[in-house]
C-alpha atoms as a PDB file:
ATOM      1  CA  UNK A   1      43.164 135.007 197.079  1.00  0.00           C
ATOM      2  CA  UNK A   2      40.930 133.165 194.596  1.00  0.00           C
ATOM      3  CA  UNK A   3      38.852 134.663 191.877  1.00  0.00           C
ATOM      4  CA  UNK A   4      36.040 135.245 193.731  1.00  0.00           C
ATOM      5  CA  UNK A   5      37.655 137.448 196.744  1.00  0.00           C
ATOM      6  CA  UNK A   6      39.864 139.326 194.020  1.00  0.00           C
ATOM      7  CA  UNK A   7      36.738 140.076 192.407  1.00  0.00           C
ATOM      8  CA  UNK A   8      34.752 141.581 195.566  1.00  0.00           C
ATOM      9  CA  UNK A   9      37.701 143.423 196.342  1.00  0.00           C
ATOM     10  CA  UNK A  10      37.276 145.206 193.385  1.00  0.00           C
ATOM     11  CA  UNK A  11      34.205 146.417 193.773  1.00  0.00           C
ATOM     12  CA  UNK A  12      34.526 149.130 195.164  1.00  0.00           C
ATOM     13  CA  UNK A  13      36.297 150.336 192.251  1.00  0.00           C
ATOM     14  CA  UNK A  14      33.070 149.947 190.211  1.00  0.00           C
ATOM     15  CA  UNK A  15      31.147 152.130 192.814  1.00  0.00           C
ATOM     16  CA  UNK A  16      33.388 154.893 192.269  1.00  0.00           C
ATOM     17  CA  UNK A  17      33.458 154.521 188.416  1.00  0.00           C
ATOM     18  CA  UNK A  18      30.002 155.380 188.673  1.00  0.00           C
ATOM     19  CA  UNK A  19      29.328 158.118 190.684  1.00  0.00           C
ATOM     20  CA  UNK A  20      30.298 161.820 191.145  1.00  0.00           C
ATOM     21  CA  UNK A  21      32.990 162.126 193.734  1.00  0.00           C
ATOM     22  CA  UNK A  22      31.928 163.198 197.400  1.00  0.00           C
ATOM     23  CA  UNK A  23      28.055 162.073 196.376  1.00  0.00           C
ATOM     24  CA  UNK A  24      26.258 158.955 195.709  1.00  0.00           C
ATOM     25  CA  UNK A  25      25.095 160.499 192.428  1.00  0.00           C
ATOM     26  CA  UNK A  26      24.987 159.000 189.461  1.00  0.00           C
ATOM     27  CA  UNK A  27      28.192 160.679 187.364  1.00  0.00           C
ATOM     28  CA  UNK A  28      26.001 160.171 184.339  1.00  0.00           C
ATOM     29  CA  UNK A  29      23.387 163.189 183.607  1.00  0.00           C
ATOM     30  CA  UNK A  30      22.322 162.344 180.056  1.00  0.00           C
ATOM     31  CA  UNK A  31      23.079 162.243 175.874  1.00  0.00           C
ATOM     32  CA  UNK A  32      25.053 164.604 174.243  1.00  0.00           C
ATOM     33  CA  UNK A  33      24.855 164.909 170.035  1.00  0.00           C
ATOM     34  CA  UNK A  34      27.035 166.372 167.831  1.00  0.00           C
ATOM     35  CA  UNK A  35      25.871 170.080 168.644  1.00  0.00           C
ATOM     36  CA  UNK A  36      26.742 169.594 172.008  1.00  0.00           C
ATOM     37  CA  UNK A  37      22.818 169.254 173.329  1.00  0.00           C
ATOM     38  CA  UNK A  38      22.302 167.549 176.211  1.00  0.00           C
ATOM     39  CA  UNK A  39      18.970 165.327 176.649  1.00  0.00           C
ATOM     40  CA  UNK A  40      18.430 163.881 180.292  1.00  0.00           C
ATOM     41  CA  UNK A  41      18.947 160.100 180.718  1.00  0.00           C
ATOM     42  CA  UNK A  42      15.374 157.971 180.863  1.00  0.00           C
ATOM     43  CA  UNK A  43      14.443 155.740 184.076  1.00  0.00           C
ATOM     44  CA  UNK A  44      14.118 152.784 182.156  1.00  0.00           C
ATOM     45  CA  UNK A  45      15.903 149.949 183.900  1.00  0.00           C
ATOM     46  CA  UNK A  46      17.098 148.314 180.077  1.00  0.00           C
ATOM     47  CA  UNK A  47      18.927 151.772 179.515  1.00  0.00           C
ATOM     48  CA  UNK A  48      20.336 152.496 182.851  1.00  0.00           C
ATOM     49  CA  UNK A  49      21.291 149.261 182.714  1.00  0.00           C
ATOM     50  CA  UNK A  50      23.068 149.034 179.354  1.00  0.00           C
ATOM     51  CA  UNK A  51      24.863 152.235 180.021  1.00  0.00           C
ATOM     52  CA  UNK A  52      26.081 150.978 183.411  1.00  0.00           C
ATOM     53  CA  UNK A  53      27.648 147.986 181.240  1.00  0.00           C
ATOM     54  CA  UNK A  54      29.168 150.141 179.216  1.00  0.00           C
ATOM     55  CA  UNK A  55      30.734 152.649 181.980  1.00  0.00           C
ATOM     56  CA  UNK A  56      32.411 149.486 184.222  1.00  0.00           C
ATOM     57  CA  UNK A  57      33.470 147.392 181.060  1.00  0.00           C
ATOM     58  CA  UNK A  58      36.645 149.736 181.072  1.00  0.00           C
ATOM     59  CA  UNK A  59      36.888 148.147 184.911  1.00  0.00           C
ATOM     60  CA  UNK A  60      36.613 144.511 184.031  1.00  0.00           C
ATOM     61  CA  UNK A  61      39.713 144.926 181.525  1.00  0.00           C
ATOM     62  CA  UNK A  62      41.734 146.662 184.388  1.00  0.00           C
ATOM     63  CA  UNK A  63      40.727 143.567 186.730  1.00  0.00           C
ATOM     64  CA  UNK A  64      41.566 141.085 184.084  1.00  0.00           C
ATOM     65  CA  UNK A  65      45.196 142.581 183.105  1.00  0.00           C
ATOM     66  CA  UNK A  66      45.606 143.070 187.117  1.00  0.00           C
ATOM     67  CA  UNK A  67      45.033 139.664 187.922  1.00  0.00           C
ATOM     68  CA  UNK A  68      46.464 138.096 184.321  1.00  0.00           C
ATOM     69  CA  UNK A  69      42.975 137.154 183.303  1.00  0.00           C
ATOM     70  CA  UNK A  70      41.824 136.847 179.549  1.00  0.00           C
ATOM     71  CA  UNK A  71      38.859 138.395 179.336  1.00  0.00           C
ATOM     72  CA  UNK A  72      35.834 136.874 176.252  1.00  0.00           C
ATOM     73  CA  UNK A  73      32.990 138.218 174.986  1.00  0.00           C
ATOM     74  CA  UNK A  74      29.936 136.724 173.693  1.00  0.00           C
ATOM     75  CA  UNK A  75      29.431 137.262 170.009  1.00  0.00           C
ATOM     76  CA  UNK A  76      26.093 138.159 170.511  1.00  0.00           C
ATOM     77  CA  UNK A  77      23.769 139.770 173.087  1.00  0.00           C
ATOM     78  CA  UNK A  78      21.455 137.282 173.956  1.00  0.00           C
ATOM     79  CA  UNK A  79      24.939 134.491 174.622  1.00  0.00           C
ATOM     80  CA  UNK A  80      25.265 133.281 177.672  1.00  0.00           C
ATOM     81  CA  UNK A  81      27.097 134.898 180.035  1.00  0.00           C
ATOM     82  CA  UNK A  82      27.963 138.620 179.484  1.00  0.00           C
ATOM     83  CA  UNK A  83      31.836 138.285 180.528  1.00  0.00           C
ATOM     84  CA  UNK A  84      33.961 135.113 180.475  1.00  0.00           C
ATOM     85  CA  UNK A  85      37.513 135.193 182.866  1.00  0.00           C
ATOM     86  CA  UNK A  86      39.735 132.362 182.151  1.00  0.00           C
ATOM     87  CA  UNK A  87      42.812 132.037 184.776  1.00  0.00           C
ATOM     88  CA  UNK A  88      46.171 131.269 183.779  1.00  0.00           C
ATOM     89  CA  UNK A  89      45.608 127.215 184.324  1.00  0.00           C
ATOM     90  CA  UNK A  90      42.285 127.406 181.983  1.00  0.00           C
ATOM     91  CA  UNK A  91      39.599 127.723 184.223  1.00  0.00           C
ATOM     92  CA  UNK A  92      36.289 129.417 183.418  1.00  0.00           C
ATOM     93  CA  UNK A  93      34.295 131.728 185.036  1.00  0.00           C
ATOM     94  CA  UNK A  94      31.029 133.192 183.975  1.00  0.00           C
ATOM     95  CA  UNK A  95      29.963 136.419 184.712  1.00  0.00           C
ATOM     96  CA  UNK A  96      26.666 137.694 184.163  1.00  0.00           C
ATOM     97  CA  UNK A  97      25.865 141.830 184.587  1.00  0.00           C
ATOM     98  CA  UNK A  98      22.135 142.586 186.686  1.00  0.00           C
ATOM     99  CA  UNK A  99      21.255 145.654 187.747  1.00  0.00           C
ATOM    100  CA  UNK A 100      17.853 146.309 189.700  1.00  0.00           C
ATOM    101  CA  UNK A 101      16.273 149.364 192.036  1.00  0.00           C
ATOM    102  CA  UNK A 102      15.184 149.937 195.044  1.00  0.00           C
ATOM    103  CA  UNK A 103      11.171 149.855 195.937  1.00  0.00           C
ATOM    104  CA  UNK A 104      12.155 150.540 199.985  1.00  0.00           C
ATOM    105  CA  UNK A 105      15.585 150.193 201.600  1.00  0.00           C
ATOM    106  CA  UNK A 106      14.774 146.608 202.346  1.00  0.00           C
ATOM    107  CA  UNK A 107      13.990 145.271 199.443  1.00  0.00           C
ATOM    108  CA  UNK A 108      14.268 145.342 195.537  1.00  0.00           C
ATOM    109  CA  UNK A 109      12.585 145.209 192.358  1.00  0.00           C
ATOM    110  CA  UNK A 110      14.179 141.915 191.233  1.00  0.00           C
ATOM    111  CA  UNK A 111      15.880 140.293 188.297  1.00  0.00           C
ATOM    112  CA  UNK A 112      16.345 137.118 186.595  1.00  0.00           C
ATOM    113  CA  UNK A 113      19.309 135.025 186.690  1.00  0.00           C
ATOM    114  CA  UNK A 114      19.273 133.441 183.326  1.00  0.00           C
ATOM    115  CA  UNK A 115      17.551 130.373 181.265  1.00  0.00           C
ATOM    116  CA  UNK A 116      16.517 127.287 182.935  1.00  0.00           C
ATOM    117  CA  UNK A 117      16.268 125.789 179.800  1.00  0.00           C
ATOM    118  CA  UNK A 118      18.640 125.984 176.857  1.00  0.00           C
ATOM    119  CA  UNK A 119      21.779 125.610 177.242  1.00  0.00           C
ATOM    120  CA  UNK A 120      21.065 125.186 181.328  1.00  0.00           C
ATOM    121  CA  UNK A 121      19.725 121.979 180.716  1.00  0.00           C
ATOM    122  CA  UNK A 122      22.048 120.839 178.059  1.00  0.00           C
ATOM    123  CA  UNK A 123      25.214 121.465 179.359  1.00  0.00           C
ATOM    124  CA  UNK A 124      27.668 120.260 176.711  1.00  0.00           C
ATOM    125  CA  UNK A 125      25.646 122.245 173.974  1.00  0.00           C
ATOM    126  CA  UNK A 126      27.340 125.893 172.558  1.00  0.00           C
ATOM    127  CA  UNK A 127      23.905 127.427 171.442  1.00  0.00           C
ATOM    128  CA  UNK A 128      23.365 130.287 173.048  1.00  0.00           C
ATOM    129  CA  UNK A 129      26.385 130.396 175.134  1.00  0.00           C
ATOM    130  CA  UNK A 130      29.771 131.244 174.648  1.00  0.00           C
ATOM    131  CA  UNK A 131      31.673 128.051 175.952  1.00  0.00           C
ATOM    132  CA  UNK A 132      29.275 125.027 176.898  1.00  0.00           C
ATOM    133  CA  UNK A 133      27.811 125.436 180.416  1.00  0.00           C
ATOM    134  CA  UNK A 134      29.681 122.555 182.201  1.00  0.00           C
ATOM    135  CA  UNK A 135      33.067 124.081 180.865  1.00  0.00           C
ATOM    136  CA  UNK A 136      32.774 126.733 183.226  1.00  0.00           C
ATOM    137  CA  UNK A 137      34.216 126.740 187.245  1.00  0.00           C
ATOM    138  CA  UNK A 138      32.015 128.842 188.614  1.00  0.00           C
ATOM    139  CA  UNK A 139      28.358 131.154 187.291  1.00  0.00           C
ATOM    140  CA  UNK A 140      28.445 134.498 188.792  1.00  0.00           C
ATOM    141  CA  UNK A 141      26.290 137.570 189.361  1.00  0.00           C
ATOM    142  CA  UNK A 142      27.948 141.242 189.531  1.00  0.00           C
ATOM    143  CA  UNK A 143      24.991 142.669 190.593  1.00  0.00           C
ATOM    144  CA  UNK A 144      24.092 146.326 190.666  1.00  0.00           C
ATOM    145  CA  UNK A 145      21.721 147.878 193.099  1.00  0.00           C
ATOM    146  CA  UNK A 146      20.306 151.323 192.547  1.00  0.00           C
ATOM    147  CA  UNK A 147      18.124 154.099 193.758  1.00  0.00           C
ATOM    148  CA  UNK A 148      15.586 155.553 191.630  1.00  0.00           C
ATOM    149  CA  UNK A 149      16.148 159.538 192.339  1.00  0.00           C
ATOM    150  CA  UNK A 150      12.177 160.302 191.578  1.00  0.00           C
ATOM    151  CA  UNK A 151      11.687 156.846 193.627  1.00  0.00           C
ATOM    152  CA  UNK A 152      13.809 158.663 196.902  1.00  0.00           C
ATOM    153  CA  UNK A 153      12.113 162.194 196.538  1.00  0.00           C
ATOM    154  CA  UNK A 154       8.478 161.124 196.082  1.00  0.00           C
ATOM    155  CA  UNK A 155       8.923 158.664 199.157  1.00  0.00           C
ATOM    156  CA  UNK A 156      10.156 160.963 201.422  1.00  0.00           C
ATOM    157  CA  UNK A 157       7.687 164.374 200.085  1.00  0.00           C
ATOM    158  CA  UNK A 158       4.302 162.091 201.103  1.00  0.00           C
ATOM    159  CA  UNK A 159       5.849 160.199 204.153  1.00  0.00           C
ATOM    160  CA  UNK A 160       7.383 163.200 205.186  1.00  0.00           C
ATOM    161  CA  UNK A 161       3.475 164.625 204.838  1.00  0.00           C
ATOM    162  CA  UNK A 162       2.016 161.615 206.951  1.00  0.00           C
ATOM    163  CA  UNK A 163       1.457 159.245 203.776  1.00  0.00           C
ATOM    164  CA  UNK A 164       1.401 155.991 204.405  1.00  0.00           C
ATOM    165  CA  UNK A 165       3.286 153.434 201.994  1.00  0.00           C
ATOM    166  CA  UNK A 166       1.973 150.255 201.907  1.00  0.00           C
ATOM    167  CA  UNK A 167       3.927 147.332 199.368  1.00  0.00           C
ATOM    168  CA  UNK A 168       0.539 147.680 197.030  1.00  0.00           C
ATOM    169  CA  UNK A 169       0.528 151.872 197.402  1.00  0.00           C
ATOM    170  CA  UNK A 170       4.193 151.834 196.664  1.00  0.00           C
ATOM    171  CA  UNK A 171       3.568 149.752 193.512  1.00  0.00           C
ATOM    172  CA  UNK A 172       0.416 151.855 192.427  1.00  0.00           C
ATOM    173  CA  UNK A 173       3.101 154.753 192.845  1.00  0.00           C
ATOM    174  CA  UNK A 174       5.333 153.539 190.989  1.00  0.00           C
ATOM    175  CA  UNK A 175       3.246 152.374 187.858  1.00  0.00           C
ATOM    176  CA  UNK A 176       2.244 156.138 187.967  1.00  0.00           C
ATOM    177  CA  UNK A 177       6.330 157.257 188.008  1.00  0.00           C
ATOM    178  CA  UNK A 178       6.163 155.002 184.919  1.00  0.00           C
ATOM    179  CA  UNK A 179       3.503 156.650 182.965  1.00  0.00           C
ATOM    180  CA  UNK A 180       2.147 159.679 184.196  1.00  0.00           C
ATOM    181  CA  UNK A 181      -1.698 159.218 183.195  1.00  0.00           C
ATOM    182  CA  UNK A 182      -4.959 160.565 184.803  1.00  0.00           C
ATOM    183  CA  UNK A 183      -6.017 156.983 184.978  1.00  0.00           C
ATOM    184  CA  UNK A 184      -2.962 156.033 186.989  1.00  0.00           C
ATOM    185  CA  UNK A 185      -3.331 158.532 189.550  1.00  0.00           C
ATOM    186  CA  UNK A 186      -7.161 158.018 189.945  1.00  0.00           C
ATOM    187  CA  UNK A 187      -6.185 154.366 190.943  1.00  0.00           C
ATOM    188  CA  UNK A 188      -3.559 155.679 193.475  1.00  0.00           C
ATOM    189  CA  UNK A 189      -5.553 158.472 194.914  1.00  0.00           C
ATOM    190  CA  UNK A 190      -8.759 156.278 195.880  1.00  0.00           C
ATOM    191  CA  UNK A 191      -6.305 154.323 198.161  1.00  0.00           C
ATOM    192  CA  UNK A 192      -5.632 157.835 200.000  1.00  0.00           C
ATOM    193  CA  UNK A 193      -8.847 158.912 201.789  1.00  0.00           C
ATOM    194  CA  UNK A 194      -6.558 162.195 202.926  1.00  0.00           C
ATOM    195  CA  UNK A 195      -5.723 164.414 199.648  1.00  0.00           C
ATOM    196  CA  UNK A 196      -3.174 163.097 198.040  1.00  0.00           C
ATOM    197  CA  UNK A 197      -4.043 165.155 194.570  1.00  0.00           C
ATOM    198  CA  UNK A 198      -2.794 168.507 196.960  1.00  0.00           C
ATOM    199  CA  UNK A 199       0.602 166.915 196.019  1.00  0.00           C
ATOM    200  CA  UNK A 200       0.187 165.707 192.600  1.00  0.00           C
ATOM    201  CA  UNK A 201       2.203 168.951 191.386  1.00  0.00           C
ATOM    202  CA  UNK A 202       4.836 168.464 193.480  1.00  0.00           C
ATOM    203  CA  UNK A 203       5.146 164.730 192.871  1.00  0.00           C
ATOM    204  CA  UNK A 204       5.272 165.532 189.367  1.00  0.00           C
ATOM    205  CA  UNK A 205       8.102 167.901 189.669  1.00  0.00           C
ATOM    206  CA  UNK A 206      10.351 165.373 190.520  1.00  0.00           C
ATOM    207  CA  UNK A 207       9.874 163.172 187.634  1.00  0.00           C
ATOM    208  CA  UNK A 208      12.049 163.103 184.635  1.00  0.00           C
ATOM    209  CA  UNK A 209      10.988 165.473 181.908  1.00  0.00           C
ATOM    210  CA  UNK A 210      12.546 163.598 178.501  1.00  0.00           C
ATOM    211  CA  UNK A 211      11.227 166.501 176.556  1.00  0.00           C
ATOM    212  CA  UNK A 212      14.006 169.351 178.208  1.00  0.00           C
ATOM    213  CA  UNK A 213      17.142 169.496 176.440  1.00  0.00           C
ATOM    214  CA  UNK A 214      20.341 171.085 178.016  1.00  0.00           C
ATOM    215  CA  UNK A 215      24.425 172.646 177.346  1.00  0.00           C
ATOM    216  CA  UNK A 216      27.171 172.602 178.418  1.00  0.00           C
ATOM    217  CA  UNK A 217      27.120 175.450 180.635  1.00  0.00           C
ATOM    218  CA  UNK A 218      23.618 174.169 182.204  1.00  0.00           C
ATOM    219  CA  UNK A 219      24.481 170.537 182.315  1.00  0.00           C
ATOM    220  CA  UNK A 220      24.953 169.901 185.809  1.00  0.00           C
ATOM    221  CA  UNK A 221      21.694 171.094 186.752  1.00  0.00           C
ATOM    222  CA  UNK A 222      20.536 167.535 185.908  1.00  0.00           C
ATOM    223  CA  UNK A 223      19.467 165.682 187.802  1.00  0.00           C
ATOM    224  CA  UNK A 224      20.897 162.129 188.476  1.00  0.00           C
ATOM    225  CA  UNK A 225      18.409 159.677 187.617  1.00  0.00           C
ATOM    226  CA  UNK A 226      20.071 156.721 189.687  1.00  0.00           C
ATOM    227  CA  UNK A 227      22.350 157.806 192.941  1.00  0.00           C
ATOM    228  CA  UNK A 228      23.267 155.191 195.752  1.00  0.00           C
ATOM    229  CA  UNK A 229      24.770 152.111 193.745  1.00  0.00           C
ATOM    230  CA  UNK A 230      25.317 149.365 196.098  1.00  0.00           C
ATOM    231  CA  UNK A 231      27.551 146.482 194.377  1.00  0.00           C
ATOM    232  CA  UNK A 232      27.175 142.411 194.705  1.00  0.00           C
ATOM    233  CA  UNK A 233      29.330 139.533 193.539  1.00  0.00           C
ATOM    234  CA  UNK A 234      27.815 136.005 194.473  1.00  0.00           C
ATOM    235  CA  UNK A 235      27.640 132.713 192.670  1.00  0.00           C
ATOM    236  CA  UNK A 236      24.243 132.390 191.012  1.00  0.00           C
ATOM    237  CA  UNK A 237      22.911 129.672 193.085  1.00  0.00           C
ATOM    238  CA  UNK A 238      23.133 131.811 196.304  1.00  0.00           C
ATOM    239  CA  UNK A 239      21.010 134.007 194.984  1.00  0.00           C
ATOM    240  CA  UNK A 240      17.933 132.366 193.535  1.00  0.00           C
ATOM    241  CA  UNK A 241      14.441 131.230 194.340  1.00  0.00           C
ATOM    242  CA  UNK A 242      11.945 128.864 193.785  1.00  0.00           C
ATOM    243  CA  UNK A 243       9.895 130.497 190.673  1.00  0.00           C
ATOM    244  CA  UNK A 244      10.535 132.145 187.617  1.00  0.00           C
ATOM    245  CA  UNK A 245      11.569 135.606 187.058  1.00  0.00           C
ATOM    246  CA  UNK A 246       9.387 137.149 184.784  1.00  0.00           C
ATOM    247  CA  UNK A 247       5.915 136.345 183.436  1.00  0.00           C
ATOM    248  CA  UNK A 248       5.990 133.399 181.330  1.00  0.00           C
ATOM    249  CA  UNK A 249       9.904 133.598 179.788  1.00  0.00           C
ATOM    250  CA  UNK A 250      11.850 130.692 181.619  1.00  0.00           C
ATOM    251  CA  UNK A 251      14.523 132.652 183.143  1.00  0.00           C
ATOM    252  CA  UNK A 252      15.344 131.789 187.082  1.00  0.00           C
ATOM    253  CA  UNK A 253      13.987 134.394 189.611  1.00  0.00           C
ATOM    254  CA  UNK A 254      16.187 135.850 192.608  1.00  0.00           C
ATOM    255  CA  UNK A 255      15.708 136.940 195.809  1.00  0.00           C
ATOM    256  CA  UNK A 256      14.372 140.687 196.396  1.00  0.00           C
ATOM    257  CA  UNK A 257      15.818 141.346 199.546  1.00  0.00           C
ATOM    258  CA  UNK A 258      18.811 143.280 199.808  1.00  0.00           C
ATOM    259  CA  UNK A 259      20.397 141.535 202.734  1.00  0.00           C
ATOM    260  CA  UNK A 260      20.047 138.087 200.925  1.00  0.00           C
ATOM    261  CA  UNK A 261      21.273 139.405 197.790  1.00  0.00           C
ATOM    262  CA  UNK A 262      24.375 141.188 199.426  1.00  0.00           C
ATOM    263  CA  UNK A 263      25.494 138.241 201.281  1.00  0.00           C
ATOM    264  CA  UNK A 264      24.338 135.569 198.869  1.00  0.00           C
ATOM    265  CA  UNK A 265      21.395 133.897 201.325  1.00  0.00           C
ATOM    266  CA  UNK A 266      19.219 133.165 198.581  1.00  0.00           C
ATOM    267  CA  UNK A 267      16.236 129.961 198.975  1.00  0.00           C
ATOM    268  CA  UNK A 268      18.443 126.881 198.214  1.00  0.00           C
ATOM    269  CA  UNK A 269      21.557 128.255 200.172  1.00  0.00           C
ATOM    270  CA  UNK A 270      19.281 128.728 203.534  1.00  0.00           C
ATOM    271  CA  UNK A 271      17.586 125.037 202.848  1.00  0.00           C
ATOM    272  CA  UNK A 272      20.640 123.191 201.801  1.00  0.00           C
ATOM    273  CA  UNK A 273      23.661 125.611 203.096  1.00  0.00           C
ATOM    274  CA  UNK A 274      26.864 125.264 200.732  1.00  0.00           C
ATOM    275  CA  UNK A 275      25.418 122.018 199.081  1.00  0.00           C
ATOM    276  CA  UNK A 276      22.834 124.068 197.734  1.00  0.00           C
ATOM    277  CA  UNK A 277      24.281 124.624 194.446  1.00  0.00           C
ATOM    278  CA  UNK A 278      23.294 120.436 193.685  1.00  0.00           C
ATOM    279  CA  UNK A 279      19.622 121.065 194.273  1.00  0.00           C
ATOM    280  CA  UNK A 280      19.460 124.116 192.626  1.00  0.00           C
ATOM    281  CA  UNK A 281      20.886 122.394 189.804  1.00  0.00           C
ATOM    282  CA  UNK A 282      18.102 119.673 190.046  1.00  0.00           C
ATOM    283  CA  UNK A 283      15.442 122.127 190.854  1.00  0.00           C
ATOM    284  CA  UNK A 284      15.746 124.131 187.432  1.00  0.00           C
ATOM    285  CA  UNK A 285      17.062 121.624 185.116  1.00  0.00           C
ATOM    286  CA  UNK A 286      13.618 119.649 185.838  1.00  0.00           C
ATOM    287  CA  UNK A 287      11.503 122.403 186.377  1.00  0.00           C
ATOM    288  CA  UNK A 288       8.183 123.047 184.370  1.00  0.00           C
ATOM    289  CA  UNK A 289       6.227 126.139 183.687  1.00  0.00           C
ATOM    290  CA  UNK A 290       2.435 124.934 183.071  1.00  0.00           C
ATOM    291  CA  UNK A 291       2.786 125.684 178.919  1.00  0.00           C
ATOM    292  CA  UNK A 292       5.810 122.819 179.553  1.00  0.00           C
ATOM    293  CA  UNK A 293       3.539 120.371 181.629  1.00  0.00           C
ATOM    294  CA  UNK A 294       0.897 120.404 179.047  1.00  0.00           C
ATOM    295  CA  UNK A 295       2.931 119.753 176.170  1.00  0.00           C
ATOM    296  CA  UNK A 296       4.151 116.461 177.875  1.00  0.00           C
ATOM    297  CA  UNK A 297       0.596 115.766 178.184  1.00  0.00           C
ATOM    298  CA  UNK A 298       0.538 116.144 182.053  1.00  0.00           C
ATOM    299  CA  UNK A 299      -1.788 118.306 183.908  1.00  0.00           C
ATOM    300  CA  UNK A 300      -0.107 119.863 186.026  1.00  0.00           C
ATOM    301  CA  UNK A 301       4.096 120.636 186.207  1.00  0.00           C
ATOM    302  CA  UNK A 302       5.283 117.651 188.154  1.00  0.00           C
ATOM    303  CA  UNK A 303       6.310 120.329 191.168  1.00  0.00           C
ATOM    304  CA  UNK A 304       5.617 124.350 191.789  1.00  0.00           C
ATOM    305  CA  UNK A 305       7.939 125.307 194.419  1.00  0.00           C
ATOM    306  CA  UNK A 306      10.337 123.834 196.550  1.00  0.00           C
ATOM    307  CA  UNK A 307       8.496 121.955 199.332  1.00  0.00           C
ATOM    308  CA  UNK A 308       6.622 120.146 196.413  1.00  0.00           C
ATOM    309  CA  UNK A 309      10.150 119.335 194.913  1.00  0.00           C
ATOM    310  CA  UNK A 310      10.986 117.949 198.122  1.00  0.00           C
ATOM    311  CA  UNK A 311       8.102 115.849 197.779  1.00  0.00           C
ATOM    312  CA  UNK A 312       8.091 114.832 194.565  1.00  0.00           C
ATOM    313  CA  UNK A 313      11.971 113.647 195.383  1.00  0.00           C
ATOM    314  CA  UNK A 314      10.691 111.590 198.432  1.00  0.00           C
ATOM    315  CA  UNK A 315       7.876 110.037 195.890  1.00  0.00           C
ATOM    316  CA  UNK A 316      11.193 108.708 193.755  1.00  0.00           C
ATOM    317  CA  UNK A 317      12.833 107.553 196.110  1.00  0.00           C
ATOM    318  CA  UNK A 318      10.161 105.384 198.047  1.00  0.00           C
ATOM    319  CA  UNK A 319       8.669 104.012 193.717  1.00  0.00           C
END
C-alpha cells in the first residue's frame, strides 16, 4: 500500500482516540487545574480544534514508527504544513490538520486549505514553510468533521416542535448559540411567526454554561461539547473551490458538503477529473482578491471564479 491508503486505514484509529467507547461522544469533558476543578470545554472551533491536535498527535507518532516514517514539525505555528512524513527513499508528504462542524447532516461549516500566496506561489522559497513547497510528493488534508452537541439538541427540540429550518434560520440560530444576546434572538424570532420565545428556556438549557465548574466525582455529568467525529484524508486539490476561504485573508476555500469532502469530489476534481491538481495549481497561483487587482493598477482581478478562468485561458491562447 502507498502512503495515502496506509494513512486512511488508520483512521479509524483516530475516531476511537477521540471518543468515549460504545458512544460517539466526545471523550473530552473539559479543564482540570491543580485542585482538581473541572471547567467545561468552550464551543469555539480554534479550541476544539487545537485540543483535537493535541489528543491524535500521540496517533501520528504510532503511524509513523508503524510504517518507518520520520515524522517533522514546523518550528512555528503559522509554518506550513502542520505534520511532515518523509518515507524511507526521501519523499515528502505534507499534512495539514482541519477540523469543521456540522450546520445539517449534509453539509458543513467549512475551512480553508491554506495560502494561495506565500510560499504557494513561490515554491522553492522556505518562508513560512517547513521544507520548500515543490519538495514535497503530495499536500494533504486529515480532516475532522464534528457535531456541535448544542447544534444536535436545539435542531431536533424545534423540528421536533414543527420548526422549520431554513439555511438563513439555521445561521440566525447559530449566531445566537454563539452569543446568547436579546438582540440575537429578536432577529431569529421575527423569522418565526409561531412562538418560538415558548422555547427560548429550553434552547438555552442546552447551551454550554462556561461559568459551572465541576470534580471529580461529578465530572461525567458533562456534557460532550463535540460527539460524532467523522474522519477525511484527501489530497488538497480534491477538496477545494473556486473562492477564498475566509473574508479577505488569502487562504483557499473547500467544499462544504460532506459527501465531496469524504470522497475528495471537490470543484477542480469534478471539472478536470485526476488532472485537476494542474489547474488548481494555475487557478490559485494566479488568482487575485480585488485589494491584489488594484495594486497592479487593474480594475478588476483578471478572473473571479472558474468559468471566467476558463475564459480568461481561452483569451491567451487565441492573443
Amino acid at each position: 500500500m502507498d502512503f495515502h491508503e496506509k494513512f486512511v486505514d488508520f483512521l479509524p484509529e483516530l475516531k476511537e482516540a477521540l471518543t468515549v467507547p460504545g458512544t460517539t461522544d466526545w471523550s473530552v469533558k473539559g479543564f482540570i487545574d491543580t485542585y482538581k476543578n473541572i471547567y467545561s470545554i468552550t464551543t469555539d472551533t480554534k479550541v476544539i480544534s487545537k485540543v483535537i491536535e493535541i489528543m491524535i498527535f500521540p496517533c501520528l507518532l504510532r503511524f509513523a514508527k508503524e510504517n518507518k516514517l520520520t515524522i517533522r514539525l514546523p518550528p512555528h505555528q503559522n509554518y506550513y504544513p502542520d505534520v511532515t512524513f518523509i518515507d524511507a527513499e526521501g519523499n515528502k508528504y505534507a499534512v495539514d490538520l482541519k477540523t469543521t462542524y456540522r450546520i445539517t447532516d449534509e453539509s458543513v461549516n467549512g475551512m480553508t486549505l491554506g495560502a494561495f500566496t506565500g510560499y504557494f506561489r513561490n515554491r522553492t522559497s522556505y518562508k513560512n514553510v517547513l521544507f520548500p513547497y515543490e519538495t514535497y510528493k503530495k499536500h494533504y488534508v486529515l480532516g475532522v468533521i464534528y457535531s456541535r452537541s448544542d447544534i444536535d439538541s436545539i435542531t431536533s427540540l424545534l423540528t421536533d416542535n414543527g420548526f422549520k429550518l431554513t439555511a438563513s434560520k439555521r445561521k440566525l440560530l447559530i449566531t445566537y448559540m454563539n452569543n446568547a444576546s436579546d438582540d440575537n434572538w429578536n432577529l431569529l424570532a421575527a423569522h418565526y411567526p409561531n412562538s418560538i420565545s415558548d422555547y427560548r428556556e429550553t434552547i438555552d438549557s442546552y447551551l454550554v454554561d462556561e461559568l459551572n465548574s465541576y470534580n471529580l466525582d461529578n465530572f461525567e455529568s458533562i456534557v460532550s461539547v463535540a460527539r460524532r467525529f467523522d474522519f477525511f484524508f484527501q489530497e488538497k486539490w480534491k477538496l477545494a473551490v473556486d473562492r477564498p476561504g475566509s473574508g479577505n485573508t488569502k487562504n483557499i476555500g473547500s467544499e462544504t458538503l460532506i459527501k465531496r469532502l469524504l470522497n475528495g469530489e471537490g470543484l477542480f476534481f469534478r471539472e478536470y477529473g485526476e488532472s485537476g491538481e494542474t489547474q488548481f495549481d494555475k487557478y490559485w497561483m494566479q488568482y487575485q482578491t480585488k485589494d491584489m487587482a488594484t495594486i497592479l493598477g487593474q480594475d478588476e482581478p483578471i478572473y473571479k471564479n472558474l468559468q471566467t478562468f476558463k475564459q480568461w485561458l481561452h483569451s491567451l491562447q487565441n492573443s
